[in-house]
N, C-alpha and C. Protein backbone atom coordinates (compact mmCIF):
# COMPACT_ATOMS: atom_id res chain seq x y z
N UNK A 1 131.52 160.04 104.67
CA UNK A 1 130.41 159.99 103.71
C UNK A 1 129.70 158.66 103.84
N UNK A 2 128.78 158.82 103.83
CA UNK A 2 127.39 157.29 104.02
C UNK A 2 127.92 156.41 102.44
N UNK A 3 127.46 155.48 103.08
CA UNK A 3 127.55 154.50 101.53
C UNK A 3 126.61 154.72 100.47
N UNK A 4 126.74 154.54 99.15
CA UNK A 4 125.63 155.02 98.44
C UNK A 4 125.35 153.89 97.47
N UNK A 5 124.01 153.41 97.91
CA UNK A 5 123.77 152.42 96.79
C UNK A 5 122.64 152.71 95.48
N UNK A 6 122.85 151.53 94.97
CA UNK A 6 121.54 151.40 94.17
C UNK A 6 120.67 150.39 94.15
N UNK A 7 119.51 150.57 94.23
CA UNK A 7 119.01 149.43 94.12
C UNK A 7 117.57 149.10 93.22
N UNK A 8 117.50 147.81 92.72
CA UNK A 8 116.69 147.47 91.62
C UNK A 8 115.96 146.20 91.92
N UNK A 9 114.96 146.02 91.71
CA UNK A 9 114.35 144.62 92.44
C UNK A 9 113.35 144.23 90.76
N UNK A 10 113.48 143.33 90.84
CA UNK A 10 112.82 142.71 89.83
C UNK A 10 112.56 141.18 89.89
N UNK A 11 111.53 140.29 88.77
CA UNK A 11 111.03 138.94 89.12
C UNK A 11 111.20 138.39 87.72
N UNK A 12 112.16 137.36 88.12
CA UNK A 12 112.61 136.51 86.87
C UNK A 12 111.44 135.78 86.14
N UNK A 13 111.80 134.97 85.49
CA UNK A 13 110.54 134.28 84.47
C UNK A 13 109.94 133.44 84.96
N UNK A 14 110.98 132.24 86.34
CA UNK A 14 110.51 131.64 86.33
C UNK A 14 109.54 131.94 88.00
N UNK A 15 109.39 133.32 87.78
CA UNK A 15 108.85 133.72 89.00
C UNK A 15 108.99 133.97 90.69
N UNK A 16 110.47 134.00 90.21
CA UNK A 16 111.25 134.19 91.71
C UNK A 16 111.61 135.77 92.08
N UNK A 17 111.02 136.14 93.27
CA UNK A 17 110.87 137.35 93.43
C UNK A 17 112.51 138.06 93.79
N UNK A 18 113.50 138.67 92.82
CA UNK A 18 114.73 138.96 93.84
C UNK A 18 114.51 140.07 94.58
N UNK A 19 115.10 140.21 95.86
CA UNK A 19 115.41 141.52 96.54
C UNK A 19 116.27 142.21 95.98
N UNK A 20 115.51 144.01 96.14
CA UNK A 20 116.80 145.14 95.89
C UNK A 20 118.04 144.38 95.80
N UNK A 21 118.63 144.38 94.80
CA UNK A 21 120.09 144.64 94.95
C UNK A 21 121.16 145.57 95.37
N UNK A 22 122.15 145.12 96.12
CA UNK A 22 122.54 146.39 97.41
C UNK A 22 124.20 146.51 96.99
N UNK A 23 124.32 147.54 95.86
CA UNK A 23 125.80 147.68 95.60
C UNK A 23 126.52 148.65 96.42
N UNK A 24 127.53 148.38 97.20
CA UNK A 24 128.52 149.73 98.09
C UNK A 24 129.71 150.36 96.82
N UNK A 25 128.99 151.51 96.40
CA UNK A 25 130.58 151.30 95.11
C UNK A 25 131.73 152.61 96.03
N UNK A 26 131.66 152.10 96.75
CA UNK A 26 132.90 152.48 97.59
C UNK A 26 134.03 151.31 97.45
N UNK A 27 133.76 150.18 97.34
CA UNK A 27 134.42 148.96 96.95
C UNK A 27 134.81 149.12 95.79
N UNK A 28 134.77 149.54 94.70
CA UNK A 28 134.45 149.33 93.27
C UNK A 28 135.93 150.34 93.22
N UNK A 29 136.86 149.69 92.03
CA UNK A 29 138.20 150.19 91.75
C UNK A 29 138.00 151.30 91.53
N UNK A 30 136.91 151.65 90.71
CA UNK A 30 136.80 153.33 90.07
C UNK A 30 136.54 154.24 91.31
N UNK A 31 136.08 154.15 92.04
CA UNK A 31 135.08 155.03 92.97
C UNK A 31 136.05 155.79 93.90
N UNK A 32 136.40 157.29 93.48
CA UNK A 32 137.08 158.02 93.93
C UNK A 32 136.68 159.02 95.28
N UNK A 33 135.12 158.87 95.36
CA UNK A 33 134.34 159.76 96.43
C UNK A 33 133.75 160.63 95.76
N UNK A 34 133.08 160.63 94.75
CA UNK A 34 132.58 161.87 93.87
C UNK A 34 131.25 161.09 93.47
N UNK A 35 130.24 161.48 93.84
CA UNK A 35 129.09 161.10 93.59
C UNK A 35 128.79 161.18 92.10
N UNK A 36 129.09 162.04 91.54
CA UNK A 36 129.23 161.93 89.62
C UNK A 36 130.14 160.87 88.97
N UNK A 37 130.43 159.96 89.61
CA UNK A 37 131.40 159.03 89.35
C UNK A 37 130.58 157.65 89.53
N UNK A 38 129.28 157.49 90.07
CA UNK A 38 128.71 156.19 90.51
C UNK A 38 127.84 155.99 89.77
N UNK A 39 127.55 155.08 88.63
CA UNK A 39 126.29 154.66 87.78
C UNK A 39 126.12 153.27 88.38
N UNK A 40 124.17 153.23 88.52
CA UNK A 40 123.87 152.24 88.63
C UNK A 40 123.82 150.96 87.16
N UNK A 41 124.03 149.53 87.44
CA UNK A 41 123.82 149.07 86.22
C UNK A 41 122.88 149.23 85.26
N UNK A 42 122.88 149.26 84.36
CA UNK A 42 121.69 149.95 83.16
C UNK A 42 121.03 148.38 83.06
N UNK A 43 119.38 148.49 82.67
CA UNK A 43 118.36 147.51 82.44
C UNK A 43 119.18 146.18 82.00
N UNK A 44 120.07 146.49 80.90
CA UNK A 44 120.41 144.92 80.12
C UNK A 44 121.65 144.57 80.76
N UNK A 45 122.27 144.42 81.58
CA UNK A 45 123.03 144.06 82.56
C UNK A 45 121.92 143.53 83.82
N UNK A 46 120.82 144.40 84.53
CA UNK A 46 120.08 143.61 84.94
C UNK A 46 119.92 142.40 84.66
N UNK A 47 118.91 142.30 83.09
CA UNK A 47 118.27 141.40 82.36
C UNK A 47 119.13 140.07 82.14
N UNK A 48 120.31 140.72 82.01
CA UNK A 48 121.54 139.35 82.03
C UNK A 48 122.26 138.81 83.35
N UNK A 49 121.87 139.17 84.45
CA UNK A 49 121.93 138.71 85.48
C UNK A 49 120.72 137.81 86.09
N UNK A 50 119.52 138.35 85.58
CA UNK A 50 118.22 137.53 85.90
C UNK A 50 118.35 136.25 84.65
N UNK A 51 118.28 136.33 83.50
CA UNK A 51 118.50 135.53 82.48
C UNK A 51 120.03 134.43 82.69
N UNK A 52 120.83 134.73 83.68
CA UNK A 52 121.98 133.71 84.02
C UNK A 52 121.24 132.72 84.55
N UNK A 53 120.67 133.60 86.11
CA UNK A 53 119.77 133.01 87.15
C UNK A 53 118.96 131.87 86.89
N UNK A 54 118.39 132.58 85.91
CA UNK A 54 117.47 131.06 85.08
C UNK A 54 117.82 129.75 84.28
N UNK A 55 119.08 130.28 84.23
CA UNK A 55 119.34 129.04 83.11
C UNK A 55 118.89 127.77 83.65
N UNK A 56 119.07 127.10 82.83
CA UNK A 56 119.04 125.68 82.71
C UNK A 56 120.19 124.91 83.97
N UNK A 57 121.57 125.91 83.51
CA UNK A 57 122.43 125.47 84.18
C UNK A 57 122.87 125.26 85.41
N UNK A 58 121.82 126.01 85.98
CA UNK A 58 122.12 126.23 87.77
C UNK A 58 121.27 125.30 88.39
N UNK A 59 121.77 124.66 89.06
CA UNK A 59 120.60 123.50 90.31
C UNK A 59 119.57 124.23 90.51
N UNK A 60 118.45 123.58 90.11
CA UNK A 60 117.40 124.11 91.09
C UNK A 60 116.92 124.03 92.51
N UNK A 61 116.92 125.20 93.15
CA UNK A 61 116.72 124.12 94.73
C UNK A 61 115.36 123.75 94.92
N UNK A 62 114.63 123.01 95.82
CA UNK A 62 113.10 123.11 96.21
C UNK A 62 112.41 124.09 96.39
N UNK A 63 111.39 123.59 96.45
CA UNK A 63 110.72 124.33 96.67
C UNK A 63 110.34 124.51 97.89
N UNK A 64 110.31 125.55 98.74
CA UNK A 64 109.69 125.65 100.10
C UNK A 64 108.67 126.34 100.74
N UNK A 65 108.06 125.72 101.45
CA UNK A 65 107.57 126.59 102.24
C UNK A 65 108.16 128.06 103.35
N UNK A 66 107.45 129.51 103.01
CA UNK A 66 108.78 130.56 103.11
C UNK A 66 108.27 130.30 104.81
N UNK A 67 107.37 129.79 105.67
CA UNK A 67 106.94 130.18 106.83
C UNK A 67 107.45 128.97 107.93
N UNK A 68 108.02 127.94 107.21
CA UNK A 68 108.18 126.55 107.57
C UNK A 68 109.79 126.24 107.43
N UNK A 69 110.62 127.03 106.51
CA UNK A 69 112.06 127.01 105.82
C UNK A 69 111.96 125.20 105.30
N UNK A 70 113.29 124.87 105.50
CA UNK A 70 113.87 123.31 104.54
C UNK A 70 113.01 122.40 105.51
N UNK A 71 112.34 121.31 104.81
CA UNK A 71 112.24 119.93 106.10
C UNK A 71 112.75 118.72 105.60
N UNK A 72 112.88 117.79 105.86
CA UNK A 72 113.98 117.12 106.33
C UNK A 72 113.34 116.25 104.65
N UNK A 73 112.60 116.53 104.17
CA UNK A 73 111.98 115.80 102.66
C UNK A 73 113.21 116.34 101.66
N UNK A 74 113.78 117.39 101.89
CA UNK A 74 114.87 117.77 101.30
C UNK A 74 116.06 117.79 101.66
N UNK A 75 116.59 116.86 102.71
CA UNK A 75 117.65 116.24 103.17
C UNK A 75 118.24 115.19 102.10
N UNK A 76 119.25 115.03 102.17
CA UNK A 76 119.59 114.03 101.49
C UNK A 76 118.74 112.13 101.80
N UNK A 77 118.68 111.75 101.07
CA UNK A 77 117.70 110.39 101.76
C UNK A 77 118.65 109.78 102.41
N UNK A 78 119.61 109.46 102.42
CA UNK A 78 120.82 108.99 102.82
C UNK A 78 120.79 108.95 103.96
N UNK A 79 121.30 110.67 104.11
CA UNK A 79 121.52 111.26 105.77
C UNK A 79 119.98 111.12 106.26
N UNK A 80 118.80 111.66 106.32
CA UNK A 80 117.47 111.31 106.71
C UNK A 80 117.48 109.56 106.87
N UNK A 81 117.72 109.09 106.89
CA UNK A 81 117.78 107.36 106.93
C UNK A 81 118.36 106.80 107.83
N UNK A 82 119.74 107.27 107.75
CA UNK A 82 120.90 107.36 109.10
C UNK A 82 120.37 108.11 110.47
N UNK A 83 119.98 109.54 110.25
CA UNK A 83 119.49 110.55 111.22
C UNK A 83 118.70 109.66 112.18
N UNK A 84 117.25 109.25 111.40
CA UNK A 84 115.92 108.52 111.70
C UNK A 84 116.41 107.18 112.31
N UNK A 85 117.43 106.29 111.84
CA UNK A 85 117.89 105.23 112.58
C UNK A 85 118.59 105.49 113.78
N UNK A 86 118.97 106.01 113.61
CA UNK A 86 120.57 106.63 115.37
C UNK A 86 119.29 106.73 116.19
N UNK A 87 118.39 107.92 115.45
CA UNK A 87 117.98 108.90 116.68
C UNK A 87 116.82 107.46 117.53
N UNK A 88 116.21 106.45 116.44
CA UNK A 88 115.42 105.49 117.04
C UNK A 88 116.10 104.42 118.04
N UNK A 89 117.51 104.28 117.64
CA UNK A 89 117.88 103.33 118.06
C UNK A 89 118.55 104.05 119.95
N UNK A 90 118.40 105.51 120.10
CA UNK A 90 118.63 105.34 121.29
C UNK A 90 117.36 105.80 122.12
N UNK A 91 116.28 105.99 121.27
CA UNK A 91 114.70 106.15 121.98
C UNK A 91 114.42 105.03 122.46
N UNK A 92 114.84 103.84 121.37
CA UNK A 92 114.52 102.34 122.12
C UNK A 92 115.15 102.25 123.26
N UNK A 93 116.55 102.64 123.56
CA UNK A 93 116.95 102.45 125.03
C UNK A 93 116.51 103.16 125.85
N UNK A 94 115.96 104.08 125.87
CA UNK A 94 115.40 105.06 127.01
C UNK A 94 114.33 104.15 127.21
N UNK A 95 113.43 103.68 126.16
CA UNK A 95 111.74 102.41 125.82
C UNK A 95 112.61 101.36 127.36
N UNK A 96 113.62 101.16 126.88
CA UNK A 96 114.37 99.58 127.40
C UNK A 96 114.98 100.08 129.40
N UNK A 97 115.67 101.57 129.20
CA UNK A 97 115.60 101.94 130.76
C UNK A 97 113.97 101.95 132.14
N UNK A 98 113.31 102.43 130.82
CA UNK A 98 111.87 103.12 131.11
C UNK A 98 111.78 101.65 132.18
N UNK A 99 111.69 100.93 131.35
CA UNK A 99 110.90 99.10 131.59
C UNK A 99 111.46 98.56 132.63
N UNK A 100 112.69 98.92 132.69
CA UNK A 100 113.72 98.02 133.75
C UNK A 100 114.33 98.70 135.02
N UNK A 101 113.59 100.39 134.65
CA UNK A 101 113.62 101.04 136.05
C UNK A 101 111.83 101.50 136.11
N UNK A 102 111.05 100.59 136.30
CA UNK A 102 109.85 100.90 136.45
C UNK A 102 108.86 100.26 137.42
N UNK A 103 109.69 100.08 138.08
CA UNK A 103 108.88 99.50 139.98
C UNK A 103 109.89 99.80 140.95
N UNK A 104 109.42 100.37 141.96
CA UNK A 104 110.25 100.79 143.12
C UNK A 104 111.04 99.79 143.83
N UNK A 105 112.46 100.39 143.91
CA UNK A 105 113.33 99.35 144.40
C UNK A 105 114.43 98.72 143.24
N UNK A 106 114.00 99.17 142.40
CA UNK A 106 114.57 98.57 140.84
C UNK A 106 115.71 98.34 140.59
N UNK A 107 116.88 99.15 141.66
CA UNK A 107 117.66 98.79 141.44
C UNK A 107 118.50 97.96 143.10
N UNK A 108 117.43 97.48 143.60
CA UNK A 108 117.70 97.03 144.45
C UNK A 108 118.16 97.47 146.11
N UNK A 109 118.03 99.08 146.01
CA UNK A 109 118.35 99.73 147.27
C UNK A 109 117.40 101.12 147.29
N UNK A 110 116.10 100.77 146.84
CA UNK A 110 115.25 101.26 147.41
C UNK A 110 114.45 102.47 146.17
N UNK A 111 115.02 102.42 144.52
CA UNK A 111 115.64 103.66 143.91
C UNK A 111 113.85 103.96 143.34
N UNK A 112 113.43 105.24 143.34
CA UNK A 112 111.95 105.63 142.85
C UNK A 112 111.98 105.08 140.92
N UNK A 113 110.96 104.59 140.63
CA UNK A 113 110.51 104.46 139.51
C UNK A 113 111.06 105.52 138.27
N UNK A 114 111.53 105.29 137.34
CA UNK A 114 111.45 106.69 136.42
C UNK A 114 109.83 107.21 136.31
N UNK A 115 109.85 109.01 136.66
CA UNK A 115 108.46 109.22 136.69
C UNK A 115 108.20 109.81 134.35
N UNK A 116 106.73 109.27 135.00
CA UNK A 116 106.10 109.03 133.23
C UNK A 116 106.55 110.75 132.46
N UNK A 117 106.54 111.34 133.48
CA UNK A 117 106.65 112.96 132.78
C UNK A 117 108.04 113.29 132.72
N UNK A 118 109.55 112.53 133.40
CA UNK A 118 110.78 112.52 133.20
C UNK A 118 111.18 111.78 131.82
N UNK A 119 110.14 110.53 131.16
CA UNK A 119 110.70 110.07 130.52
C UNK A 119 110.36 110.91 129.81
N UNK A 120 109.20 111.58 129.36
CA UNK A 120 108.68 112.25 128.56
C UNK A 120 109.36 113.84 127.64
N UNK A 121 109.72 114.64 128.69
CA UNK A 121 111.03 115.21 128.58
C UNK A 121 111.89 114.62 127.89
N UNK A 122 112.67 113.47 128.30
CA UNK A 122 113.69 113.25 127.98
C UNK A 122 113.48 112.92 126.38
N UNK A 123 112.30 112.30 126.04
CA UNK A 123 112.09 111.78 124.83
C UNK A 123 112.63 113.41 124.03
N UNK A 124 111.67 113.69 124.18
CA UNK A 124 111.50 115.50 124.01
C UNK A 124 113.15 116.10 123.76
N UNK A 125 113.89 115.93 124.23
CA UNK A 125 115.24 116.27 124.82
C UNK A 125 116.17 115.94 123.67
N UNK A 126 116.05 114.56 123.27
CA UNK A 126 116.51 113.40 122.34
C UNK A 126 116.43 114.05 121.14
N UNK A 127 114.83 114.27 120.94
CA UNK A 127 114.20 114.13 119.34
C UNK A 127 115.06 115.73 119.11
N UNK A 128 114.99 116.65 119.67
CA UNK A 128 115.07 118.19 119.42
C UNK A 128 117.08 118.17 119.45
N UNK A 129 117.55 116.75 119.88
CA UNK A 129 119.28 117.24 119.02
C UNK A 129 119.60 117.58 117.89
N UNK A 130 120.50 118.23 117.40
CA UNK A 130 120.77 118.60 115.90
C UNK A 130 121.31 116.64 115.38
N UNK A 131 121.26 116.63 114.14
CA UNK A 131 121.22 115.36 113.79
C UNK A 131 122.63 115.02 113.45
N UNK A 132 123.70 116.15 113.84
CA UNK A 132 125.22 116.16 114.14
C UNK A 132 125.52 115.69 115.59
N UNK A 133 125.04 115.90 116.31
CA UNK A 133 125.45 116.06 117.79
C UNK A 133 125.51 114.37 117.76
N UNK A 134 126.84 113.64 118.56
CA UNK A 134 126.92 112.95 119.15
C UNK A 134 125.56 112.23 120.16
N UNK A 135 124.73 111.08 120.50
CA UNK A 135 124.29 110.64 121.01
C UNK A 135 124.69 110.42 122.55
N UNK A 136 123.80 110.21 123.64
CA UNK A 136 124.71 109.92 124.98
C UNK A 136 124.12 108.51 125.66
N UNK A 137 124.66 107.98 126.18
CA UNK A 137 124.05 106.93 127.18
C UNK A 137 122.77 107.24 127.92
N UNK A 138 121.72 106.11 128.06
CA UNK A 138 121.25 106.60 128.47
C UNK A 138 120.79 105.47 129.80
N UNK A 139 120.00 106.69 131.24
CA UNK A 139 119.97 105.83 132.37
C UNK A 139 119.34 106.14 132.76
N UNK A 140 118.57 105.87 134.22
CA UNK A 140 117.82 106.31 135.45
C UNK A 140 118.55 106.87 136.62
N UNK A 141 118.38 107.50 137.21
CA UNK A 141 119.27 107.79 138.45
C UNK A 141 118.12 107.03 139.41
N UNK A 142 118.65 107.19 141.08
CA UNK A 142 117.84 106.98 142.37
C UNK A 142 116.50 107.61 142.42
N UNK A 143 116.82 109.00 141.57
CA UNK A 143 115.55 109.97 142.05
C UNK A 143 113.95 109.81 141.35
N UNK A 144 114.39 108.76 140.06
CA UNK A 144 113.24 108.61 139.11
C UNK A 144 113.46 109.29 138.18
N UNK A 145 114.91 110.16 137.80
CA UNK A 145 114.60 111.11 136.71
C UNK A 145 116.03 110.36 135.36
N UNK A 146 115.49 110.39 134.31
CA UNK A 146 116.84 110.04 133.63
C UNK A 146 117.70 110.75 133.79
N UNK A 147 118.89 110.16 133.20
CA UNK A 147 120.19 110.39 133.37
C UNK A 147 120.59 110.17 131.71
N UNK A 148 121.37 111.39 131.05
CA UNK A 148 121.57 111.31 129.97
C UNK A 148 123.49 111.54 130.15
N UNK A 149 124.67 110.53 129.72
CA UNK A 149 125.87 110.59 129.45
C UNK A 149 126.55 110.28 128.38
N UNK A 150 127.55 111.57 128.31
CA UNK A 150 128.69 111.89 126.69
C UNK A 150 130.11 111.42 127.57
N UNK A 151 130.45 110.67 127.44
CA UNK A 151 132.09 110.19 127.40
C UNK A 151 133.14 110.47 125.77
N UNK A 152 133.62 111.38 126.23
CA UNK A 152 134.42 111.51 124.93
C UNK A 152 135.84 111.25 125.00
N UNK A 153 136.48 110.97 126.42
CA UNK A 153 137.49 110.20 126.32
C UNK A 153 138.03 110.90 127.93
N UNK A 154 139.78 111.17 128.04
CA UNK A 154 139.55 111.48 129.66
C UNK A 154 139.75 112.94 129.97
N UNK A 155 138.57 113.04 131.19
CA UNK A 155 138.46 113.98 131.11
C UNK A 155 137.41 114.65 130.62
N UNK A 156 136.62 114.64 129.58
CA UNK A 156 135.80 114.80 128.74
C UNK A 156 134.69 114.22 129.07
N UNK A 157 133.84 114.83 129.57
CA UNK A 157 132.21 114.13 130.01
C UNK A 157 131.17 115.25 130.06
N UNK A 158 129.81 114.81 129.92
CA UNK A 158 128.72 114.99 129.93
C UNK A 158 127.71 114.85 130.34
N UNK A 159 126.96 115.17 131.83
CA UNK A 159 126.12 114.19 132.40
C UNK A 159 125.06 115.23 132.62
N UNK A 160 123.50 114.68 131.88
CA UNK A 160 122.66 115.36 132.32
C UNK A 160 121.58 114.49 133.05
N UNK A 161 120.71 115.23 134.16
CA UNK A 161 119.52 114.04 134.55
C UNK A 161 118.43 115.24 134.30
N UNK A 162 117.58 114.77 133.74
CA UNK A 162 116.25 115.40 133.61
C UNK A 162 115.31 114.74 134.14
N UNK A 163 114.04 115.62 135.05
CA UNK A 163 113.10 115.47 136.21
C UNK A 163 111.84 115.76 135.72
N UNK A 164 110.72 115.65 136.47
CA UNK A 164 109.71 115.58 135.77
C UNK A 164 109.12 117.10 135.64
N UNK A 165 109.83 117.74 135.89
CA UNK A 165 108.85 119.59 135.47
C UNK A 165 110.00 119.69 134.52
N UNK A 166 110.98 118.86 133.74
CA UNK A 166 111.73 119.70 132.78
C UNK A 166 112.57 119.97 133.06
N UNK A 167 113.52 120.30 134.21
CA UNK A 167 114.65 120.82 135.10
C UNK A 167 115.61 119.58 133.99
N UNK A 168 116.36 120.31 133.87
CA UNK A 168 117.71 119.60 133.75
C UNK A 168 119.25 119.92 134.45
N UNK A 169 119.64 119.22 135.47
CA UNK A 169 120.89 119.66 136.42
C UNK A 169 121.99 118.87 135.47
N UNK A 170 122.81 119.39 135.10
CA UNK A 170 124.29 118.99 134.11
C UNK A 170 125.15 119.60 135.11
N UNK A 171 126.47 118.69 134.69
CA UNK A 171 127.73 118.56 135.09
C UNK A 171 128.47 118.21 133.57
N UNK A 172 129.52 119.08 133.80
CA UNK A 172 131.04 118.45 132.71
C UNK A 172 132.01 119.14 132.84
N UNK A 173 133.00 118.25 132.42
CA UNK A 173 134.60 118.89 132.45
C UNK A 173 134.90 118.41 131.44
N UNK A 174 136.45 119.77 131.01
CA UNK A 174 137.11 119.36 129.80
C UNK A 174 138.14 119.57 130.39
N UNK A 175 139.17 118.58 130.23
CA UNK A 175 140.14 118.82 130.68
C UNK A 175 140.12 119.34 132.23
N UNK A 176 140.81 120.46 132.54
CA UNK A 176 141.05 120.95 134.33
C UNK A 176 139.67 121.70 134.04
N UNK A 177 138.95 121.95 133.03
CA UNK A 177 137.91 123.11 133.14
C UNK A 177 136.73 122.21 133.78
N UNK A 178 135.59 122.94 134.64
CA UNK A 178 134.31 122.15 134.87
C UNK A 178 133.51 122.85 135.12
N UNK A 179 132.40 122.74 134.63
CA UNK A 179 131.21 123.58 135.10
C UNK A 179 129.76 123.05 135.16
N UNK A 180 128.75 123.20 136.24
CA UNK A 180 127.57 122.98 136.43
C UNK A 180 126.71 123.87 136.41
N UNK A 181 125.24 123.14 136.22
CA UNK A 181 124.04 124.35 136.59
C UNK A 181 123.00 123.73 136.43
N UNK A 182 121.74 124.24 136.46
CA UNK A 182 120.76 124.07 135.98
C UNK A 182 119.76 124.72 135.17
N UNK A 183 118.80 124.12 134.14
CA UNK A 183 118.52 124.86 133.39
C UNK A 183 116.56 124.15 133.25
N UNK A 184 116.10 124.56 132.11
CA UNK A 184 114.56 123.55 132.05
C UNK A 184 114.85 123.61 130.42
N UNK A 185 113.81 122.63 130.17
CA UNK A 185 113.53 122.11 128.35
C UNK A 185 112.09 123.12 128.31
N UNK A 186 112.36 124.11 126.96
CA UNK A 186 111.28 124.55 126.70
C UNK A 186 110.84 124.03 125.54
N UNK A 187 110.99 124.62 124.56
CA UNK A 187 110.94 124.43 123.07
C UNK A 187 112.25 124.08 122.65
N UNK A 188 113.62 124.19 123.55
CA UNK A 188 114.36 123.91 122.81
C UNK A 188 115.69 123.31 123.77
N UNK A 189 116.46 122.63 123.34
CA UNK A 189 117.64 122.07 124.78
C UNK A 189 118.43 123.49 125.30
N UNK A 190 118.37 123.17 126.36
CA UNK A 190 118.59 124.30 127.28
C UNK A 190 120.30 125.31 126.61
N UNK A 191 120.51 126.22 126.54
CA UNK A 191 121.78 126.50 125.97
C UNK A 191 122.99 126.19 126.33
N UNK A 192 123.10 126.14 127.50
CA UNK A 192 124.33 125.84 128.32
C UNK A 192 124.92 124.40 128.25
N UNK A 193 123.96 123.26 127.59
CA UNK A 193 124.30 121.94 127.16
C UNK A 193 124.59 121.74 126.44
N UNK A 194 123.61 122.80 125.48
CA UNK A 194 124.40 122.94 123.57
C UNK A 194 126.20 123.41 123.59
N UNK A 195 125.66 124.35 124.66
CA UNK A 195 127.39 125.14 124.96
C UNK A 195 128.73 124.09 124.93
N UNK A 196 128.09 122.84 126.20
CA UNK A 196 129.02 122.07 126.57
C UNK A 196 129.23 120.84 125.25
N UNK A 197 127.99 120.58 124.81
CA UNK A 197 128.80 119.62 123.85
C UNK A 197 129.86 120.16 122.55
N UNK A 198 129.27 121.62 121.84
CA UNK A 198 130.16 122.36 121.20
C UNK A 198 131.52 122.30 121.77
N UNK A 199 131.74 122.79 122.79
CA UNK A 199 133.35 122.26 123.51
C UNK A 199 133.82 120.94 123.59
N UNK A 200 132.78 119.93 123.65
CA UNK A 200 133.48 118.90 123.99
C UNK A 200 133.32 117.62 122.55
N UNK A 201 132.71 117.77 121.85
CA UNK A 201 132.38 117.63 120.49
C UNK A 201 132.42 118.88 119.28
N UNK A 202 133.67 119.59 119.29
CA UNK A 202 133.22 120.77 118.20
C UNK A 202 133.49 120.19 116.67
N UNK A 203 133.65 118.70 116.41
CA UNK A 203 133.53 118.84 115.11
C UNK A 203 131.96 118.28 114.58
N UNK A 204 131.22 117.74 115.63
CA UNK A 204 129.63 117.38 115.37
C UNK A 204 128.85 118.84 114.61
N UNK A 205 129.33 120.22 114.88
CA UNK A 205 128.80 121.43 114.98
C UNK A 205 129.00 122.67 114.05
């Protein structure tokens, strides 16, 4: 037999629209399988579920935009403060690699410039971490493209270099496990990196 609900939608006072409410009274102690056995709640049981809703007593949350969800104005100021500092303080080092790998030869055996559209990415790369995720070192390789590294102890690493169309080639191992590939930055860090730090950082997540 299908589940059988009921459902009732109504808009509290202070103008919050609820959705149908979706009861399975297949759950419900009484509910023997007899469709003459299932009443939906009557109006003033509604009314006292919307009238809880409102009280005084319950936190109010923000207000949001429904097309935009939470932004970070409703973060704690705390954590937004901390977030905004970490995440600046390792943009400045990429600012500080940029500078000091930025004439050919830079590192003394011949190594290409970081190119302007690798750093650019990478910035890109940085800003779009969850504001849990561990931070990584950051570098230039030979080729001109950064080099982004997670050391989490032995064994445990993280190495990505990102190039100037977006390509990102990663390497890591956990333990005896290791795996590589490559992937590009679209709108969002490639999955297979999210993958690897979840394994190798799963309490950031």
């Amino acid at each position: 037999m299908s589940p059988m609900y009921c459902d009732d939608s109504q808009t509290s006072s202070a103008g919050i629209n609820y959705p149908p409410a979706r009861y399975d009274y297949r759950d419900q102690p009484h509910y023997e399988g007899s469709e003459s056995e299932v009443e939906c709640p009557d109006q003033s049981e509604i009314n006292e579920c919307i009238a809880y809703l409102d009280s005084s007593e319950l936190p109010k949350e923000p207000a949001l935009d429904s097309a935009q969800g939470p932004t970070i104005e409703h973060q704690s100021p705390q954590l937004v403060e901390t977030t905004n500092r970490t995440l600046q303080k390792v943009l400045n080092e990429l600012d500080e690699v940029r500078s000091e790998a930025s004439s050919e030869g830079w590192d003394g055996y011949g190594a290409r410039p970081i190119n302007p559209d690798s750093y650019d990415f990478a910035a890109r790369f940085l800003k779009a971490l969850p504001a849990s995720a561990p931070l990584p070192e950051v570098g230039a390789d030979n080729e001109g493209e950064v080099s982004l590294d997670w050391l989490f102890g032995e064994r445990k690493a993280l190495t990505v270099a990102i190039g100037p169309t977006g390509r990102c080639t990663f390497a890591w191992m956990n333990g005896k496990s290791t795996s590589r590939g490559t992937d590009w930055i679209k709108d969002e860090i490639p999955a297979p990196i999210v993958f690897a730090l979840g394994h190798l950082a799963p309490e950031a997540f």
